[in-house]
PDB file of N, CA and C in Angstrom:
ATOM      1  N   UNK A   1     110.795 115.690  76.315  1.00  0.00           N
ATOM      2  CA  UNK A   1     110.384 115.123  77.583  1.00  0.00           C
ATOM      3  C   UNK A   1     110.755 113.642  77.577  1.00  0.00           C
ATOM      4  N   UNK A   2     111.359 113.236  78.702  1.00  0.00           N
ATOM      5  CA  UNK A   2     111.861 111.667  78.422  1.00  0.00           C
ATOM      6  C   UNK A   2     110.837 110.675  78.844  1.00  0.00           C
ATOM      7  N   UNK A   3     110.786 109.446  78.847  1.00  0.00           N
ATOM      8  CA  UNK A   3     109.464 108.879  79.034  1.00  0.00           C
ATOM      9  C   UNK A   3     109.188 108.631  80.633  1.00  0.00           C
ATOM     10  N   UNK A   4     110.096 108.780  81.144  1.00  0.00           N
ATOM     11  CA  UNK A   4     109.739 108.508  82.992  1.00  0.00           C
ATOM     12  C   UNK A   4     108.768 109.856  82.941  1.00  0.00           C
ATOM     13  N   UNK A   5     109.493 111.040  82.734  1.00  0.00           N
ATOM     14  CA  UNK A   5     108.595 112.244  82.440  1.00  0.00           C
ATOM     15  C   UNK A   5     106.796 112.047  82.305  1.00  0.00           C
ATOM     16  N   UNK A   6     107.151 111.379  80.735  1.00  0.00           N
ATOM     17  CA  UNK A   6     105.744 111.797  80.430  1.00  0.00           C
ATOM     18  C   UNK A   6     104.701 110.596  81.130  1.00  0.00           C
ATOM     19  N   UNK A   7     105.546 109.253  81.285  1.00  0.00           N
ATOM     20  CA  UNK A   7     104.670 108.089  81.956  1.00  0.00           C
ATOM     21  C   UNK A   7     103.955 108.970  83.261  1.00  0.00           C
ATOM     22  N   UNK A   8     104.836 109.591  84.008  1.00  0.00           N
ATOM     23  CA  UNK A   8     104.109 109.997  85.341  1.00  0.00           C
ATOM     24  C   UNK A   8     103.426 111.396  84.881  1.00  0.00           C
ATOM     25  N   UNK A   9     103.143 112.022  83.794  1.00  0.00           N
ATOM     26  CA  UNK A   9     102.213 112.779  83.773  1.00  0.00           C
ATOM     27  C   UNK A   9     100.883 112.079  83.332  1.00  0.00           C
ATOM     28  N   UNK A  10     100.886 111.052  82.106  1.00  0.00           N
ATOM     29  CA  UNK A  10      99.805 110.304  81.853  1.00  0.00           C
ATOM     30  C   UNK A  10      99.212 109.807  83.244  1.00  0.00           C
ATOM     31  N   UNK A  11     100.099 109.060  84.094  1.00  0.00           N
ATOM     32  CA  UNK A  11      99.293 108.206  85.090  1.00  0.00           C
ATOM     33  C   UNK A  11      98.516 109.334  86.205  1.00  0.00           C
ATOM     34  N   UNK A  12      98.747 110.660  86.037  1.00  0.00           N
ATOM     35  CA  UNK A  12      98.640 111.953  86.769  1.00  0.00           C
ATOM     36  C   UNK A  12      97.105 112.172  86.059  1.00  0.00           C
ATOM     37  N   UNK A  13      97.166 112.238  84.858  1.00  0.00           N
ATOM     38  CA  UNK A  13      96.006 112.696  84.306  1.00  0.00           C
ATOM     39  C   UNK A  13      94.898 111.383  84.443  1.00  0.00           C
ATOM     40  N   UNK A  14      95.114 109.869  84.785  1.00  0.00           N
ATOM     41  CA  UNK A  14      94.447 109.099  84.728  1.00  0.00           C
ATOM     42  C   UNK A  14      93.821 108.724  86.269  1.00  0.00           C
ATOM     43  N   UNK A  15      94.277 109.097  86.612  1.00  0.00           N
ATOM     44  CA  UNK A  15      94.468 108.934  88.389  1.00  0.00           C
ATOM     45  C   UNK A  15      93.130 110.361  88.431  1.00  0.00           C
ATOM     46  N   UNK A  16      93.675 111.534  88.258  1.00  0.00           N
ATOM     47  CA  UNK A  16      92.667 112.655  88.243  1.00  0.00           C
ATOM     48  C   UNK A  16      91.208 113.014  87.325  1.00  0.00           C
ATOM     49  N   UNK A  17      91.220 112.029  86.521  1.00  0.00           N
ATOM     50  CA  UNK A  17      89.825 111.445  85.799  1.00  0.00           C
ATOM     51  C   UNK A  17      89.225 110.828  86.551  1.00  0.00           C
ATOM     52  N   UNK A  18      89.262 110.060  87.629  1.00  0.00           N
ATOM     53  CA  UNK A  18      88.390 109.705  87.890  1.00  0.00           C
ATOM     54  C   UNK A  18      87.722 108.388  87.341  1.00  0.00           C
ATOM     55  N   UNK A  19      88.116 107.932  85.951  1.00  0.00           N
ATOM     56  CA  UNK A  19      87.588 106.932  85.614  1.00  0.00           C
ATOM     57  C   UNK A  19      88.766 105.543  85.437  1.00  0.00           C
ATOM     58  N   UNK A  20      88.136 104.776  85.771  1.00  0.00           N
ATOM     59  CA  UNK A  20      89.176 103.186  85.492  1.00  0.00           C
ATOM     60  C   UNK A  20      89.909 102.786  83.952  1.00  0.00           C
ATOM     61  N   UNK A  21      91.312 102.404  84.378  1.00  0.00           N
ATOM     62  CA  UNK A  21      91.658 102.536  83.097  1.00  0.00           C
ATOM     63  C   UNK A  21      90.759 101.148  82.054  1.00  0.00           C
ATOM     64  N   UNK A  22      91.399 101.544  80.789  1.00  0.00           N
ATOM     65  CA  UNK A  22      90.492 101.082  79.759  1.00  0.00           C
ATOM     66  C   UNK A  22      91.199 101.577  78.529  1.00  0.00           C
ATOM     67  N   UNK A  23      90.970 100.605  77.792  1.00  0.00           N
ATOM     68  CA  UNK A  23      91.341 100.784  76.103  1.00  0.00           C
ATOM     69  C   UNK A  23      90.660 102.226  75.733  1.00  0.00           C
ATOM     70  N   UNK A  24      89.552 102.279  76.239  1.00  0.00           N
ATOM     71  CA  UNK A  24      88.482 103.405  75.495  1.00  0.00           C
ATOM     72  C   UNK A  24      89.261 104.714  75.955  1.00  0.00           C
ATOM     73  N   UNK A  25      90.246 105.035  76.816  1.00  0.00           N
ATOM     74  CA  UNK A  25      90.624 106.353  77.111  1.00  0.00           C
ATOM     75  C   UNK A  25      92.223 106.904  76.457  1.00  0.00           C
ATOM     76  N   UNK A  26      92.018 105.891  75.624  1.00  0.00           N
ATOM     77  CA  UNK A  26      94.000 106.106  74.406  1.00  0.00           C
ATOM     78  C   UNK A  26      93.521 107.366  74.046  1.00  0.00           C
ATOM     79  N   UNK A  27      92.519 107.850  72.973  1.00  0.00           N
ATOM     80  CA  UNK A  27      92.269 108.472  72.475  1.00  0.00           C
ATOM     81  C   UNK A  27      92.533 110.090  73.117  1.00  0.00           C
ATOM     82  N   UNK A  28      91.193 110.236  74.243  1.00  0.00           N
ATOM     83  CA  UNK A  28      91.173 111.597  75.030  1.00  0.00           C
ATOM     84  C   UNK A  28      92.494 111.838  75.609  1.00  0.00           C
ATOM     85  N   UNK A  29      93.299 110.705  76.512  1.00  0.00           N
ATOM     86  CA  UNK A  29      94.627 110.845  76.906  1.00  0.00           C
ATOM     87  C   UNK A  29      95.657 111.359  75.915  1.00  0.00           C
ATOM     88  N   UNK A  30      95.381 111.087  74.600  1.00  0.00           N
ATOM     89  CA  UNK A  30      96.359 111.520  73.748  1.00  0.00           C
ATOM     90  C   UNK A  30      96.164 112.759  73.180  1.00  0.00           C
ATOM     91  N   UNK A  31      95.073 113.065  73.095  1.00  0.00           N
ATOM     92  CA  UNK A  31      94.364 114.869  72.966  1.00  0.00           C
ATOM     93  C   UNK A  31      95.055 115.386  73.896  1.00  0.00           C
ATOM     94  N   UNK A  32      94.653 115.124  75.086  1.00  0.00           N
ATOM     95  CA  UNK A  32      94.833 115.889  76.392  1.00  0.00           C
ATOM     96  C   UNK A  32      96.927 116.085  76.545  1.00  0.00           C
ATOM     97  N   UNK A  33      97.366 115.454  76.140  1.00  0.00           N
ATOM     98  CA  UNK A  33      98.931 115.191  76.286  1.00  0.00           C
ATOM     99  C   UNK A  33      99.186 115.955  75.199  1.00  0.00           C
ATOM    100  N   UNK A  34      98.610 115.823  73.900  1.00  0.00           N
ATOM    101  CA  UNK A  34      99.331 116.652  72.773  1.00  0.00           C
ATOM    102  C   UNK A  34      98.950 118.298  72.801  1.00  0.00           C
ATOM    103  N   UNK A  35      97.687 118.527  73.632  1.00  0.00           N
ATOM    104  CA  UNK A  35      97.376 119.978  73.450  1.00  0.00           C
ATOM    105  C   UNK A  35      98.257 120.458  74.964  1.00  0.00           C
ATOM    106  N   UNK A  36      98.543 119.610  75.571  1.00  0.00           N
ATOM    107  CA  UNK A  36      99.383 120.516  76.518  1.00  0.00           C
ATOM    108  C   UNK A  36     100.866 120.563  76.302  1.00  0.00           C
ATOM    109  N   UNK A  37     101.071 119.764  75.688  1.00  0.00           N
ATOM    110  CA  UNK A  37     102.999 120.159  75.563  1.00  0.00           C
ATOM    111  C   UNK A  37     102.817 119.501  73.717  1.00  0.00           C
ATOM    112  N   UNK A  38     103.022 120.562  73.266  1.00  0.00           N
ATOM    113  CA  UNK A  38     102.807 120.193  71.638  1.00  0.00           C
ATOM    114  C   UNK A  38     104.401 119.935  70.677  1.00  0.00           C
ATOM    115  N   UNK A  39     105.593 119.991  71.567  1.00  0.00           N
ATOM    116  CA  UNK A  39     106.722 119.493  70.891  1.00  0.00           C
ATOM    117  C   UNK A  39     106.554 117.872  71.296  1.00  0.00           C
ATOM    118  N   UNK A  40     106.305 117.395  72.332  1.00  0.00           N
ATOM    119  CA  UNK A  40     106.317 115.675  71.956  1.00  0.00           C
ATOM    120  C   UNK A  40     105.595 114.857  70.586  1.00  0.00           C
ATOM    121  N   UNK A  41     106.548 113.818  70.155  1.00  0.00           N
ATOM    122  CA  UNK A  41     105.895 113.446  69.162  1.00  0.00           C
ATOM    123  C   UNK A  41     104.805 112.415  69.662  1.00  0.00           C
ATOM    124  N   UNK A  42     103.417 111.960  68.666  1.00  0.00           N
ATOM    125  CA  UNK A  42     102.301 111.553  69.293  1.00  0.00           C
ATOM    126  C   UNK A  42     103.094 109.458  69.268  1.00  0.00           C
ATOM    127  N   UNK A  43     103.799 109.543  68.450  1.00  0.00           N
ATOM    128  CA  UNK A  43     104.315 108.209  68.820  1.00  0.00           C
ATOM    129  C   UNK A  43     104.967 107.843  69.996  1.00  0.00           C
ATOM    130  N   UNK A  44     105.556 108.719  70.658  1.00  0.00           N
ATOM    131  CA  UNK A  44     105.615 108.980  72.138  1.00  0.00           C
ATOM    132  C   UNK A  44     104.823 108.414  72.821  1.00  0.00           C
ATOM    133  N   UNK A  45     103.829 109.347  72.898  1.00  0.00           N
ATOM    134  CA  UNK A  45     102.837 109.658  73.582  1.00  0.00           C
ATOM    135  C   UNK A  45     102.100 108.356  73.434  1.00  0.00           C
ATOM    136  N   UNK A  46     101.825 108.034  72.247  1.00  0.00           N
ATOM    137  CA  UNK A  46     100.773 106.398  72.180  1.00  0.00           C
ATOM    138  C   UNK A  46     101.158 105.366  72.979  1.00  0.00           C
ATOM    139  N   UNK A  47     102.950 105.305  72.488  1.00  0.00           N
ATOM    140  CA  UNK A  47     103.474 103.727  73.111  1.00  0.00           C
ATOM    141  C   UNK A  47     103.358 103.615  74.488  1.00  0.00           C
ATOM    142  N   UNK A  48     103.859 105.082  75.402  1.00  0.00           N
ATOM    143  CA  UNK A  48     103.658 104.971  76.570  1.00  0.00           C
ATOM    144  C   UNK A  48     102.470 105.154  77.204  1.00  0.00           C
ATOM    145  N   UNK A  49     101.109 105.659  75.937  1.00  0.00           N
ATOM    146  CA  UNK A  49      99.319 104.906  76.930  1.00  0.00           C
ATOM    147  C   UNK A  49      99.594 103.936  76.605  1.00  0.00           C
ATOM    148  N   UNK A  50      99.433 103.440  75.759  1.00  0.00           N
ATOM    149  CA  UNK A  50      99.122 102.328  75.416  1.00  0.00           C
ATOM    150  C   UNK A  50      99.568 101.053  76.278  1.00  0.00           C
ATOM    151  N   UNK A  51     100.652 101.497  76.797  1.00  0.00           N
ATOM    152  CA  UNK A  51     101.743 100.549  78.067  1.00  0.00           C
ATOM    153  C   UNK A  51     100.657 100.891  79.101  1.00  0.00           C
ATOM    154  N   UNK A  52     100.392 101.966  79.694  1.00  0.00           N
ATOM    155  CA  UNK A  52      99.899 101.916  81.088  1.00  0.00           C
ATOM    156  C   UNK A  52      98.610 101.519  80.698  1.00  0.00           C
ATOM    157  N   UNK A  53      98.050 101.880  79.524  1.00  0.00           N
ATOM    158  CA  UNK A  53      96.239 101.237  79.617  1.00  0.00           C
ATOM    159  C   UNK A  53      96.351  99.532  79.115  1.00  0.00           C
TER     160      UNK A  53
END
């Protein structure tokens, strides 16, 4: 998945939480991203929360 990809699924899942972003939601966002598409690697996945939070 390339990162335009996965940026607009993170901001999809953050937008549909309901809650304001925040340092405190790296964690669940990165659960939630790795149990749904489990070939991305989680270094992926971190740099680009970590950018939008």
């Amino acid at each position: 998945m390339s990162d335009i990809q996965l940026k607009s699924e993170i901001e999809s899942i953050i937008k549909k939480s309901g809650y304001s972003k925040s340092k405190k939601m790296l964690c669940p966002i990165m659960r939630i991203v790795s149990m749904r598409y489990k070939d991305i690697s989680q270094q992926q996945v971190f740099k680009i929360t970590k950018s939008l939070l």
